[in-house]
PDB file of N, CA and C in Angstrom:
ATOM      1  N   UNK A   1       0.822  -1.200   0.000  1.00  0.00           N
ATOM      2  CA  UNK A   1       0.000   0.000   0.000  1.00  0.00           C
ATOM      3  C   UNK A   1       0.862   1.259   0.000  1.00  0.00           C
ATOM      4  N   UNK A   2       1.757   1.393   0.940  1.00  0.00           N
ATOM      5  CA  UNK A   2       3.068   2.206   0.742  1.00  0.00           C
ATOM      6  C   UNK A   2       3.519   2.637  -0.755  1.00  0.00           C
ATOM      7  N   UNK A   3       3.841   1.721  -1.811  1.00  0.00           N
ATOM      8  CA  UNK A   3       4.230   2.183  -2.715  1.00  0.00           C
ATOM      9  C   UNK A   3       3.127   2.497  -3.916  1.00  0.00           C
ATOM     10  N   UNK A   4       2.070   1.790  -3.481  1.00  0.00           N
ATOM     11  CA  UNK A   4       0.764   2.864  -4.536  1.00  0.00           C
ATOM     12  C   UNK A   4       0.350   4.017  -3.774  1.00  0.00           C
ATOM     13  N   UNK A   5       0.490   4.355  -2.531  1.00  0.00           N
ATOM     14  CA  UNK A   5       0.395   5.588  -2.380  1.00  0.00           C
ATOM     15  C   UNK A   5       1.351   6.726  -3.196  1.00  0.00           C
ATOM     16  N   UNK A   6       2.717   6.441  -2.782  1.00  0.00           N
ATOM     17  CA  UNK A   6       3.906   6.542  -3.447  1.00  0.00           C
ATOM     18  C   UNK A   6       4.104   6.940  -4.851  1.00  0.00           C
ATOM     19  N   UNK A   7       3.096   5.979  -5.857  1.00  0.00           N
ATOM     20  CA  UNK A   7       2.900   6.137  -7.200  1.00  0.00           C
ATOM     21  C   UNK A   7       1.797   7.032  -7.503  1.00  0.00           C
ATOM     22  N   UNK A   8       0.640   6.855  -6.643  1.00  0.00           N
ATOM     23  CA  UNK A   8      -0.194   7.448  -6.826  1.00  0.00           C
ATOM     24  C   UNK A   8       0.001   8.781  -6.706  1.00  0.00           C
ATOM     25  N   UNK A   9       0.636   9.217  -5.516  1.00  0.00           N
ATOM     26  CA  UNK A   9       0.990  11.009  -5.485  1.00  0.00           C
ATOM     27  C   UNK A   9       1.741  11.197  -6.470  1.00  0.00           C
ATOM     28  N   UNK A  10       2.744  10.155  -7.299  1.00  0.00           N
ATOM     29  CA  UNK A  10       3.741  11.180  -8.436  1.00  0.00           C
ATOM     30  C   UNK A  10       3.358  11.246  -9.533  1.00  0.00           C
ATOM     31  N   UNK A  11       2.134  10.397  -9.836  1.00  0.00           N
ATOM     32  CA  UNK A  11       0.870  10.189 -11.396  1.00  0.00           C
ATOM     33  C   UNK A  11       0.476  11.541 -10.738  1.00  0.00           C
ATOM     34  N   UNK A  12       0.011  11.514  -9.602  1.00  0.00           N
ATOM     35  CA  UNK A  12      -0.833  12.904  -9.276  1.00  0.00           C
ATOM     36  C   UNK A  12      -0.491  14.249  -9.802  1.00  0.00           C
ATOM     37  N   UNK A  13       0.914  14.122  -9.476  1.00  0.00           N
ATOM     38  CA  UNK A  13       1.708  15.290  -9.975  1.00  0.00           C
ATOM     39  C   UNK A  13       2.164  15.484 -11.230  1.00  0.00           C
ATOM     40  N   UNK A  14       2.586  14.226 -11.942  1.00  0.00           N
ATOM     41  CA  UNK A  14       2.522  14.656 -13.556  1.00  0.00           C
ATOM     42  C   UNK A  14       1.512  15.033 -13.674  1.00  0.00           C
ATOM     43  N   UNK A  15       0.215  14.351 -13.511  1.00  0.00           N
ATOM     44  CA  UNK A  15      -1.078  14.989 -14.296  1.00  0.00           C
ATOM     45  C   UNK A  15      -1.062  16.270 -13.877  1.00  0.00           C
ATOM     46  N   UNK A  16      -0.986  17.141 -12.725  1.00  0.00           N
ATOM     47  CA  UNK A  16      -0.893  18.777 -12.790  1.00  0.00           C
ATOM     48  C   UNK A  16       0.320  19.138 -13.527  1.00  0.00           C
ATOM     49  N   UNK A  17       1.258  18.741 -13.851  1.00  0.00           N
ATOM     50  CA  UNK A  17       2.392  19.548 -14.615  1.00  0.00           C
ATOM     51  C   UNK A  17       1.431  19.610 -16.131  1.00  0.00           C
ATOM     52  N   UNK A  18       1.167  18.080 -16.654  1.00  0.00           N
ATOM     53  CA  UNK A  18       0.557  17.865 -17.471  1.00  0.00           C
ATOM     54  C   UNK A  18      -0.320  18.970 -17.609  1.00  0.00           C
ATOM     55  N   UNK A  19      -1.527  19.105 -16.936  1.00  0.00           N
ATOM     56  CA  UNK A  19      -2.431  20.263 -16.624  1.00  0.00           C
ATOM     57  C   UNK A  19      -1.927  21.640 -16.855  1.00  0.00           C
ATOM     58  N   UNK A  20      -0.960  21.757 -16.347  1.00  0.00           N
ATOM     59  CA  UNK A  20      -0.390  23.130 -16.444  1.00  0.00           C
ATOM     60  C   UNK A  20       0.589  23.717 -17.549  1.00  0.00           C
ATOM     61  N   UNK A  21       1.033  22.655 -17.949  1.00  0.00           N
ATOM     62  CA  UNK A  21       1.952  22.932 -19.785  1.00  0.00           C
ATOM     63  C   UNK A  21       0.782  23.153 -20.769  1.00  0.00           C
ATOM     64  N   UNK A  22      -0.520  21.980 -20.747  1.00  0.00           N
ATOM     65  CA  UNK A  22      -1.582  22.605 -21.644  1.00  0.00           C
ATOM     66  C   UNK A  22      -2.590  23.678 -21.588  1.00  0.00           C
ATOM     67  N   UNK A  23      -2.619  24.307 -20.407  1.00  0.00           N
ATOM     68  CA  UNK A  23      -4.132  24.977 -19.869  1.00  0.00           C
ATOM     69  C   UNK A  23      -3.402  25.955 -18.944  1.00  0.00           C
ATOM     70  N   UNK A  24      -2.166  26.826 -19.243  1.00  0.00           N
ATOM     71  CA  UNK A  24      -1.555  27.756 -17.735  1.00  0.00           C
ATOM     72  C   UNK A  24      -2.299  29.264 -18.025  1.00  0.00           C
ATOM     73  N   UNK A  25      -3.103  29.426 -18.639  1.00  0.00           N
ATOM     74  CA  UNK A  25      -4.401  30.125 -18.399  1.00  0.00           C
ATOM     75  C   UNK A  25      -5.410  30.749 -17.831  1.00  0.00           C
ATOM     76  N   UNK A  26      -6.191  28.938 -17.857  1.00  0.00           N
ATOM     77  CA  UNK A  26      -7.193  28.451 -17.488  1.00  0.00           C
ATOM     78  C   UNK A  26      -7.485  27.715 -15.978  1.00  0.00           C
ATOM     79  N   UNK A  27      -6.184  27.665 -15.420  1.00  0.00           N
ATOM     80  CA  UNK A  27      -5.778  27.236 -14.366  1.00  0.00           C
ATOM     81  C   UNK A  27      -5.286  28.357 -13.158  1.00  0.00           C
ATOM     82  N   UNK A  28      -6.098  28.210 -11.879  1.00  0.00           N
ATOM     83  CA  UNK A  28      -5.586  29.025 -10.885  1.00  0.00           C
ATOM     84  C   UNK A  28      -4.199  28.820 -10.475  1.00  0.00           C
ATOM     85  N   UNK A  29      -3.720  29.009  -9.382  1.00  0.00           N
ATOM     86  CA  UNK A  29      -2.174  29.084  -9.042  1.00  0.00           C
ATOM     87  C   UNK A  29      -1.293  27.657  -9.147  1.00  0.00           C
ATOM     88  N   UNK A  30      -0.293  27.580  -9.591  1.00  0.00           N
ATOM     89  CA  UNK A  30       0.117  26.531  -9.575  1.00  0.00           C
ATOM     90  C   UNK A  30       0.356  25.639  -8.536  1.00  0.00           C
ATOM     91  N   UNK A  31       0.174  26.148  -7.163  1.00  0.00           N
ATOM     92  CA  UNK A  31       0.529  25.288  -6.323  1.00  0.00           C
ATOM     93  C   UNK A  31      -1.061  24.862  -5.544  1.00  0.00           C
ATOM     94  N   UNK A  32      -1.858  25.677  -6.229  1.00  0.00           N
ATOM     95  CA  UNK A  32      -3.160  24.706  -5.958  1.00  0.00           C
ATOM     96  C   UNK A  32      -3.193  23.600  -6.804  1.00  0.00           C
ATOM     97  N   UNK A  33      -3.133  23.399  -7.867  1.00  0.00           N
ATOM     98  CA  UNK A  33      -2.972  23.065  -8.812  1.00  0.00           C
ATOM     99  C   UNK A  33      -2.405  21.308  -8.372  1.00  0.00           C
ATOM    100  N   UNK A  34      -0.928  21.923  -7.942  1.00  0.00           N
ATOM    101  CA  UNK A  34      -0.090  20.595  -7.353  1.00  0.00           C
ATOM    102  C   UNK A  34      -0.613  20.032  -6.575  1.00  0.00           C
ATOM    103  N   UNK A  35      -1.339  20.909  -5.480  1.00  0.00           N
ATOM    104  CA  UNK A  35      -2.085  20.020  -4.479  1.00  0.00           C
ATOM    105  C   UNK A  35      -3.489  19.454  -4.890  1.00  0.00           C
ATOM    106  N   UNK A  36      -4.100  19.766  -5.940  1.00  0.00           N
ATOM    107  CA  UNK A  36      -5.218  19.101  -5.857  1.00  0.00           C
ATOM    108  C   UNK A  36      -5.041  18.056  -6.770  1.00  0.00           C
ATOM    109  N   UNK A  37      -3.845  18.087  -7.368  1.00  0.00           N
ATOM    110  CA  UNK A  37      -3.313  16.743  -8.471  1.00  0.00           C
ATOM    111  C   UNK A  37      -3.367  15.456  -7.499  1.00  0.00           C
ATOM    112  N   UNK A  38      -2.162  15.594  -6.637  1.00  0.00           N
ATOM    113  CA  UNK A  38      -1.778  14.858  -5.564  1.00  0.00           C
ATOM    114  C   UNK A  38      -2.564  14.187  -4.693  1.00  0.00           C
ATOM    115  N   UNK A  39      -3.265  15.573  -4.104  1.00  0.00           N
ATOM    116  CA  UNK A  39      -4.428  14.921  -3.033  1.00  0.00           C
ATOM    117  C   UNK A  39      -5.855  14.291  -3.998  1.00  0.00           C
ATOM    118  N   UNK A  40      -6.071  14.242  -4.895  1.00  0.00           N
ATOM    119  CA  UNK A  40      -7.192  14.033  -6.003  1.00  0.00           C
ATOM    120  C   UNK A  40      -6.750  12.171  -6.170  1.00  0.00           C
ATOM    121  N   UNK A  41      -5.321  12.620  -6.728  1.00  0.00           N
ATOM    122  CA  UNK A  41      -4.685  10.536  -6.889  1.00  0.00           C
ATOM    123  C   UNK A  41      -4.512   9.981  -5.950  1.00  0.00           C
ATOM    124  N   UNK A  42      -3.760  10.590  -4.758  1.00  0.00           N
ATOM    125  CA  UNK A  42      -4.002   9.599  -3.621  1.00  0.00           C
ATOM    126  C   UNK A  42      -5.549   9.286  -2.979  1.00  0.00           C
ATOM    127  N   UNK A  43      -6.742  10.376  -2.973  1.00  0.00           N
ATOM    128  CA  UNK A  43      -8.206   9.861  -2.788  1.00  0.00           C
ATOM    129  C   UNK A  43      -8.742   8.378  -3.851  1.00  0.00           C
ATOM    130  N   UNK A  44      -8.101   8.786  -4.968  1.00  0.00           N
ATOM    131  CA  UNK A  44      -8.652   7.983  -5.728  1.00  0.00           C
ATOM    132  C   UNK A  44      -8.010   6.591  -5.715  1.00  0.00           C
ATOM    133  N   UNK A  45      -6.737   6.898  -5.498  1.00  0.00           N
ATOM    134  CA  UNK A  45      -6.195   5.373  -4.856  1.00  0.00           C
ATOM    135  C   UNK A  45      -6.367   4.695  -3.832  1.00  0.00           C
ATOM    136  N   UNK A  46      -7.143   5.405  -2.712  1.00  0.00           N
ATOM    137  CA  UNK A  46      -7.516   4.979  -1.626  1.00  0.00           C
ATOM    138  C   UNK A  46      -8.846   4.165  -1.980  1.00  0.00           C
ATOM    139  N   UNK A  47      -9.529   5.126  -2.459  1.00  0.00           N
ATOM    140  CA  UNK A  47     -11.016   4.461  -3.102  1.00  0.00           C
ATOM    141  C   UNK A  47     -10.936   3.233  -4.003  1.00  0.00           C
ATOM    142  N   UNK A  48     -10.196   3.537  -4.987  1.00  0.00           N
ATOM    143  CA  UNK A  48     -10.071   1.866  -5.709  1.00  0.00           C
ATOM    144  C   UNK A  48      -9.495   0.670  -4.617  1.00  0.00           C
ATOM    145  N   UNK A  49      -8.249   1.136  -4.103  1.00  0.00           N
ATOM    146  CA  UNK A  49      -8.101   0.122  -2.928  1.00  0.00           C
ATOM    147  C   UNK A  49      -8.898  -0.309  -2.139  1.00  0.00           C
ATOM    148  N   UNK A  50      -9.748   0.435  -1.963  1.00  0.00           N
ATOM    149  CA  UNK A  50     -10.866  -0.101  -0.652  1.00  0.00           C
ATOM    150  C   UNK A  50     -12.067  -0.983  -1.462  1.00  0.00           C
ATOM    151  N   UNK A  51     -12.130  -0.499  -2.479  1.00  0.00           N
ATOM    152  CA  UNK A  51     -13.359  -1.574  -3.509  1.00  0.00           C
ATOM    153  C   UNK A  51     -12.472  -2.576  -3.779  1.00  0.00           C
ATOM    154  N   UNK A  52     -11.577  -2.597  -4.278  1.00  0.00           N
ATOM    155  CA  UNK A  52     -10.717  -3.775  -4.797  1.00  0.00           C
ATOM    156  C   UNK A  52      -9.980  -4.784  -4.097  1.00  0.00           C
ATOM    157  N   UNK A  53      -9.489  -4.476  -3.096  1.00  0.00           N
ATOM    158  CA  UNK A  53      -8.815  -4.997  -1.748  1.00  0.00           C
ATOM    159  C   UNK A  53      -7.307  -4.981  -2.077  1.00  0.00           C
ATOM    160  N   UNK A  54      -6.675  -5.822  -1.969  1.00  0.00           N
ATOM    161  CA  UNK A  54      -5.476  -5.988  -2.136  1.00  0.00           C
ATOM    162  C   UNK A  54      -4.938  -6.718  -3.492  1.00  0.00           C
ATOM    163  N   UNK A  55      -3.918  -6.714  -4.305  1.00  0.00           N
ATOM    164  CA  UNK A  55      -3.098  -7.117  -4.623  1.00  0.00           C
ATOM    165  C   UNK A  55      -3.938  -6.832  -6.471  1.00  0.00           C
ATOM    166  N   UNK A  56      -4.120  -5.687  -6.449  1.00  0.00           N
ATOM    167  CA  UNK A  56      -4.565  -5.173  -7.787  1.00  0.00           C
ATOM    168  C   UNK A  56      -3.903  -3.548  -7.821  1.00  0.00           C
ATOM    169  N   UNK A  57      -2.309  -3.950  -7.853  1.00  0.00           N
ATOM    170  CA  UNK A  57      -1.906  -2.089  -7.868  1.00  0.00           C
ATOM    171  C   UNK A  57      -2.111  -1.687  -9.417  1.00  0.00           C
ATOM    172  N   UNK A  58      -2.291  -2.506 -10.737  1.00  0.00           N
ATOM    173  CA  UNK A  58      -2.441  -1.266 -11.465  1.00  0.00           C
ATOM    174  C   UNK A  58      -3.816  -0.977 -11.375  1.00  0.00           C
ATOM    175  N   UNK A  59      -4.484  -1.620 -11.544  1.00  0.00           N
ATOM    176  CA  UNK A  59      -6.278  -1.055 -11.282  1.00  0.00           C
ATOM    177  C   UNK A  59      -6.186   0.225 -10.198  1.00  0.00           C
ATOM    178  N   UNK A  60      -5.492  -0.129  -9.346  1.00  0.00           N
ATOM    179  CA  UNK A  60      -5.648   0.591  -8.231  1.00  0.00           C
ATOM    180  C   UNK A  60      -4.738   2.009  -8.494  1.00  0.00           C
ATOM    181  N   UNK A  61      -3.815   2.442  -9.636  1.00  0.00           N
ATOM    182  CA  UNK A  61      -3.082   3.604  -9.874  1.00  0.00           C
ATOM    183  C   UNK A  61      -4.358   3.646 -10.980  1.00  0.00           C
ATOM    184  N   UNK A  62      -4.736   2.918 -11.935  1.00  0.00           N
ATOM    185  CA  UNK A  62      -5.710   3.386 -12.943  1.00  0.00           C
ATOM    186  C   UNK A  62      -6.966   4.547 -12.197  1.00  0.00           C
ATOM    187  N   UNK A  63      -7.735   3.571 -11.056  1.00  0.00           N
ATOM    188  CA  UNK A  63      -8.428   4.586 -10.119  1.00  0.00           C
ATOM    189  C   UNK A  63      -7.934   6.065  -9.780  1.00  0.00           C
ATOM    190  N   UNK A  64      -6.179   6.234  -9.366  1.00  0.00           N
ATOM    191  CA  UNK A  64      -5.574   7.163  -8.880  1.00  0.00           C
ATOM    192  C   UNK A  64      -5.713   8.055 -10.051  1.00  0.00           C
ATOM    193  N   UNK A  65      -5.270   7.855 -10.968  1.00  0.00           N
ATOM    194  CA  UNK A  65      -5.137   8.359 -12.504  1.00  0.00           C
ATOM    195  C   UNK A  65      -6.704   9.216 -12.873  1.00  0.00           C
ATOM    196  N   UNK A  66      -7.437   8.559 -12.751  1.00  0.00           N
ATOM    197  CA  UNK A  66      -9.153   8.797 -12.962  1.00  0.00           C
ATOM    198  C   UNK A  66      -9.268   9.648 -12.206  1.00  0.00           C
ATOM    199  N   UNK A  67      -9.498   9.609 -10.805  1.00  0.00           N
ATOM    200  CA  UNK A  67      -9.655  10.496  -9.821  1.00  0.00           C
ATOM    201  C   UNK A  67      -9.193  11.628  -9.579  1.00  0.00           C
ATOM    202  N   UNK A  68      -7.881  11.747  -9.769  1.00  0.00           N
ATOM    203  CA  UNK A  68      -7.136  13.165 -10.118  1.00  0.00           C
ATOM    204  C   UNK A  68      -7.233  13.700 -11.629  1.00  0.00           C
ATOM    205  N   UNK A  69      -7.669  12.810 -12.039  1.00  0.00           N
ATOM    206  CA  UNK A  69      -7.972  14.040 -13.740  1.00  0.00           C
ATOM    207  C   UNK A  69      -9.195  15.030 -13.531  1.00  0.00           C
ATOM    208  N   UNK A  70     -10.074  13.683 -12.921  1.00  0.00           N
ATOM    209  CA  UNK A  70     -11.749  14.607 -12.485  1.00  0.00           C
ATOM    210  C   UNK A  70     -11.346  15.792 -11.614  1.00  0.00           C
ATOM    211  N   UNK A  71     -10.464  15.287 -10.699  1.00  0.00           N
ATOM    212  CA  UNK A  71     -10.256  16.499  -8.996  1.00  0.00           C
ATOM    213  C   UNK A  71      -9.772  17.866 -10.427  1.00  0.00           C
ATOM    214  N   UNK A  72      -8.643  17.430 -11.061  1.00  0.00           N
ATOM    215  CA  UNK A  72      -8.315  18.725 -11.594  1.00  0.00           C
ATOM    216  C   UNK A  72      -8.660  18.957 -12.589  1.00  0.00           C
ATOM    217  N   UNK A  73      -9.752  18.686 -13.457  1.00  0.00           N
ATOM    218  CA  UNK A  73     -10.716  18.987 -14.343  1.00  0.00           C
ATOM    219  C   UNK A  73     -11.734  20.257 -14.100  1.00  0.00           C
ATOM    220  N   UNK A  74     -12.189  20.266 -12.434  1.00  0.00           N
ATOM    221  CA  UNK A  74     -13.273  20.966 -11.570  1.00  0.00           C
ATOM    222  C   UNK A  74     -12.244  22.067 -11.391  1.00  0.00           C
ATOM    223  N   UNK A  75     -11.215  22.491 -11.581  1.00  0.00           N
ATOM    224  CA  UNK A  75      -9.944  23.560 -11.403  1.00  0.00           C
ATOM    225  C   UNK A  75     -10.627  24.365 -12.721  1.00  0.00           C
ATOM    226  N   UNK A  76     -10.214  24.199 -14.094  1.00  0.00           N
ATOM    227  CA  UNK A  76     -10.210  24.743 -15.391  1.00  0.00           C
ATOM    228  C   UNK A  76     -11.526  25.666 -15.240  1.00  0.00           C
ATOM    229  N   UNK A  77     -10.806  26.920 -15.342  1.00  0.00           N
ATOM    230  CA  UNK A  77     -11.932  27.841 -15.672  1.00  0.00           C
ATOM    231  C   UNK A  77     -12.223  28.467 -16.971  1.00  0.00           C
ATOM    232  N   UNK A  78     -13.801  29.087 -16.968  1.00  0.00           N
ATOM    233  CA  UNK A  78     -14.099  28.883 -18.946  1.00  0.00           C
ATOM    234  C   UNK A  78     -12.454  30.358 -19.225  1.00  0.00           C
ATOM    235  N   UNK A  79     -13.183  29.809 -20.772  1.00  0.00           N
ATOM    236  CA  UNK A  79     -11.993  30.938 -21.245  1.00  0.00           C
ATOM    237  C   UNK A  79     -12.657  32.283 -21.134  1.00  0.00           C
ATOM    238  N   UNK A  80     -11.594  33.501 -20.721  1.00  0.00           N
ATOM    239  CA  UNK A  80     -11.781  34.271 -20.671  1.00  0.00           C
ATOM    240  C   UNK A  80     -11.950  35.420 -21.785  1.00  0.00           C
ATOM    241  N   UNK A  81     -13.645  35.774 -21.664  1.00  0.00           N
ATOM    242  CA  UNK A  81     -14.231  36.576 -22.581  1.00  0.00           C
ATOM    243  C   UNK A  81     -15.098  37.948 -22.496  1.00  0.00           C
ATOM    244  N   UNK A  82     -15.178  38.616 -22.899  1.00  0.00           N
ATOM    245  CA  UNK A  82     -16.171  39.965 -22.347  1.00  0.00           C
ATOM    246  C   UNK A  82     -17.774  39.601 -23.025  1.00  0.00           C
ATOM    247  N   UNK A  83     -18.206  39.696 -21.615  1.00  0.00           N
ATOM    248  CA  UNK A  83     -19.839  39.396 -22.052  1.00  0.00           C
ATOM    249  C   UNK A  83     -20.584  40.243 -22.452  1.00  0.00           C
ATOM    250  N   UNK A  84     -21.297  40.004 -23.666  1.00  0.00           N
ATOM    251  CA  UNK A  84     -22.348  41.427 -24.015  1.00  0.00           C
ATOM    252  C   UNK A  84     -23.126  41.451 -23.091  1.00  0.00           C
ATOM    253  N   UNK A  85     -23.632  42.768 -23.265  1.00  0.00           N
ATOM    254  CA  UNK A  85     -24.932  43.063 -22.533  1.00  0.00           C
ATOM    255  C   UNK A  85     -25.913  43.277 -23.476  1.00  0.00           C
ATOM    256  N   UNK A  86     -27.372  43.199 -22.826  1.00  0.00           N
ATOM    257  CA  UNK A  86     -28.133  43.141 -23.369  1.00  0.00           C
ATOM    258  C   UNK A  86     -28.707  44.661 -23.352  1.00  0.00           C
ATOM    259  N   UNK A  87     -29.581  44.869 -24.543  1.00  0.00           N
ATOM    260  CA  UNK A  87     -29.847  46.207 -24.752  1.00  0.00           C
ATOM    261  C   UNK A  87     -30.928  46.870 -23.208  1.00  0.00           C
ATOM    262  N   UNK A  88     -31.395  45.863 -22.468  1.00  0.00           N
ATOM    263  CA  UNK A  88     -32.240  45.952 -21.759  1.00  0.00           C
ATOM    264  C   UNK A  88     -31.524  46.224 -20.636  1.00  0.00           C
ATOM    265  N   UNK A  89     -30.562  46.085 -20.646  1.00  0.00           N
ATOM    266  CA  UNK A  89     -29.345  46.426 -18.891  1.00  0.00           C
ATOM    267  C   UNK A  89     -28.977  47.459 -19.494  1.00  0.00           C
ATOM    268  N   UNK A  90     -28.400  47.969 -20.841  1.00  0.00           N
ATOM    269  CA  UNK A  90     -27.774  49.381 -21.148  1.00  0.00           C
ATOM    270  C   UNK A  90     -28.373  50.590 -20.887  1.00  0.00           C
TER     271      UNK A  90
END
């Protein structure tokens, strides 16, 4: 369990670098960023571990992998645009 935690926090963290080379934008600060990579794969590795039990570590980094894409998916904000107004607010 030690070393899918282990794996799971450093998938965690590519996927925010990942996140942040394509989308540094669209993305708040980078070190939220890192932390919600991290803490997102290790939840999600905890969760597949606990459905799965023991002795299924890639399923169980696949879960980690899943879980932190979603955690830092809910990060990405829309692109930034100026909204019309409507003739009725002017």
């Amino acid at each position: 369990m030690i070393w899918e935690s282990f794996g799971s926090v450093v998938l965690g963290l590519a996927l925010s670098w990942a996140a942040l080379r394509s989308l540094p934008d669209r993305l708040p600060s980078v070190r939220a960023v890192f932390l919600t990579g991290a803490l997102g794969a290790l939840f999600g590795a905890y969760l597949t571990h606990s459905a799965l039990g023991t002795g299924h570590p890639v399923a169980t980094l696949a879960g980690a992998v899943f879980v932190g894409t979603v955690t830092l998916s809910l990060l990405i904000r829309p692109r930034s645009r100026r909204l019309a107004r409507s003739a009725a607010a002017q």
